[in-house]
C-alpha atoms as a PDB file:
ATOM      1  CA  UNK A   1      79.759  94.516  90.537  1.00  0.00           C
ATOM      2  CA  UNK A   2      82.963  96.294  89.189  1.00  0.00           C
ATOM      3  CA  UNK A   3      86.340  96.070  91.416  1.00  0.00           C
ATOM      4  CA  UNK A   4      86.258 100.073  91.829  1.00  0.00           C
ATOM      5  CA  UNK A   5      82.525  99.570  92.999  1.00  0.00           C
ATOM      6  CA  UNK A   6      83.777  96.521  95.663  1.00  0.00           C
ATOM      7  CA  UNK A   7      86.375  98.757  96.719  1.00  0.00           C
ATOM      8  CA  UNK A   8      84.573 101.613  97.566  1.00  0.00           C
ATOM      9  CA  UNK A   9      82.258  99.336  99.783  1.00  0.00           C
ATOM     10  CA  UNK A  10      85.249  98.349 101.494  1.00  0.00           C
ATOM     11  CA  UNK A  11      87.079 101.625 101.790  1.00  0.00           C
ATOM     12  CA  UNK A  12      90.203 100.231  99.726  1.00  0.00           C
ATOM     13  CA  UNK A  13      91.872 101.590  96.712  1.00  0.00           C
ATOM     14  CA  UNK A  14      90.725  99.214  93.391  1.00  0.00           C
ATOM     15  CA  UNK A  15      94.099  98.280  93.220  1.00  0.00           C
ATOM     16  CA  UNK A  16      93.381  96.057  96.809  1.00  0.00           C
ATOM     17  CA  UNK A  17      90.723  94.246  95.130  1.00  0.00           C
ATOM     18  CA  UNK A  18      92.176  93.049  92.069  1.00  0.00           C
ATOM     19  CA  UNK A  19      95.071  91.291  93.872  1.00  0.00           C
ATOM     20  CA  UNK A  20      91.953  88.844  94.987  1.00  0.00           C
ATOM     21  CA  UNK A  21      91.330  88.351  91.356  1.00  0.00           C
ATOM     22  CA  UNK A  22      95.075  87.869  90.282  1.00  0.00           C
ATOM     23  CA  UNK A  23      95.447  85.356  93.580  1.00  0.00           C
ATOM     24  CA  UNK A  24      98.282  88.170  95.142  1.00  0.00           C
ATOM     25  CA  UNK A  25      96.177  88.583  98.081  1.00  0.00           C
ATOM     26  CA  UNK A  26      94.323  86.289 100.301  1.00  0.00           C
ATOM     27  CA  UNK A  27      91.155  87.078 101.910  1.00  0.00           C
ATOM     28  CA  UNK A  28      90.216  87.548 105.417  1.00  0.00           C
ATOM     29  CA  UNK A  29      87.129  86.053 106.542  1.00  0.00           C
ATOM     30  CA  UNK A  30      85.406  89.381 107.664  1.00  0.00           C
ATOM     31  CA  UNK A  31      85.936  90.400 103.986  1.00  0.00           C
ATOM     32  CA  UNK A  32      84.557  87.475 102.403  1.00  0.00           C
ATOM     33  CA  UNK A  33      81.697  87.719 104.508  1.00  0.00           C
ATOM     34  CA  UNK A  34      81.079  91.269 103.814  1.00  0.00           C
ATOM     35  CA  UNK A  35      82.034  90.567  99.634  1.00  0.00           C
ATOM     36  CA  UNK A  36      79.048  87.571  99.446  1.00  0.00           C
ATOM     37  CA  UNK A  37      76.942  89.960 101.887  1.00  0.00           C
ATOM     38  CA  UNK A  38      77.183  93.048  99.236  1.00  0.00           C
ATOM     39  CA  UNK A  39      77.048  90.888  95.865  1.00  0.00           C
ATOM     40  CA  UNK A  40      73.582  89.215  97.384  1.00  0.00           C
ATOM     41  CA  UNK A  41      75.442  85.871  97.442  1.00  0.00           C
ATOM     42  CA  UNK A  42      74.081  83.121  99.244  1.00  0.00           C
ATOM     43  CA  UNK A  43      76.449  82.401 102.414  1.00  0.00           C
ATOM     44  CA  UNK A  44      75.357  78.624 102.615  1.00  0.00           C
ATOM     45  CA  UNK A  45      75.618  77.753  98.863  1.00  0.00           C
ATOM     46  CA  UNK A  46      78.734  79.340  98.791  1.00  0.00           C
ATOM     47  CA  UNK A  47      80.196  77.419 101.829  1.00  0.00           C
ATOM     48  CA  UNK A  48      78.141  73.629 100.515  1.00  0.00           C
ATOM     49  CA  UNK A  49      80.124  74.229  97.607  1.00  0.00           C
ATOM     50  CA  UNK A  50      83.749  75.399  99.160  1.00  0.00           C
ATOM     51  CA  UNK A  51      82.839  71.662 101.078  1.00  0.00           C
ATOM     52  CA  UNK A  52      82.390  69.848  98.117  1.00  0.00           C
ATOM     53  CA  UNK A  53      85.209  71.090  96.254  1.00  0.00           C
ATOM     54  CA  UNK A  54      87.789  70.220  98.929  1.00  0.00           C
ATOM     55  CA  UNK A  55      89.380  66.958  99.211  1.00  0.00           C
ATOM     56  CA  UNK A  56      89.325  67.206 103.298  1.00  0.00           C
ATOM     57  CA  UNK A  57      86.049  65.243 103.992  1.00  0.00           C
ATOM     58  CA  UNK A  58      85.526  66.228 108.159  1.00  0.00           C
END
């Protein structure tokens, strides 16, 4: 999915969504739930491997 395409979904300008990509803007849960929601992204893959990357072990 482009960044102009992403954007639109979320009613910001392009220019909002490439600061993810650059690391100049953090996201906010709600969006990253909506962002995996529209790119067909599986939520509990995505958070296994968030898990297994980190070194906090809970």
């Amino acid at each position: 999915m482009s960044q102009a395409k992403l954007a639109e979904i979320l009613g910001k300008p392009a220019s909002y969504v490439a600061k993810y990509e650059l690391g100049e803007r953090r996201l906010d849960p709600v969006e990253l739930c909506v962002i995996l929601k529209v790119t067909g992204a599986d939520f509990e893959l995505f958070f296994l491997k968030l898990y297994e990357g980190s070194p906090i072990r809970l």
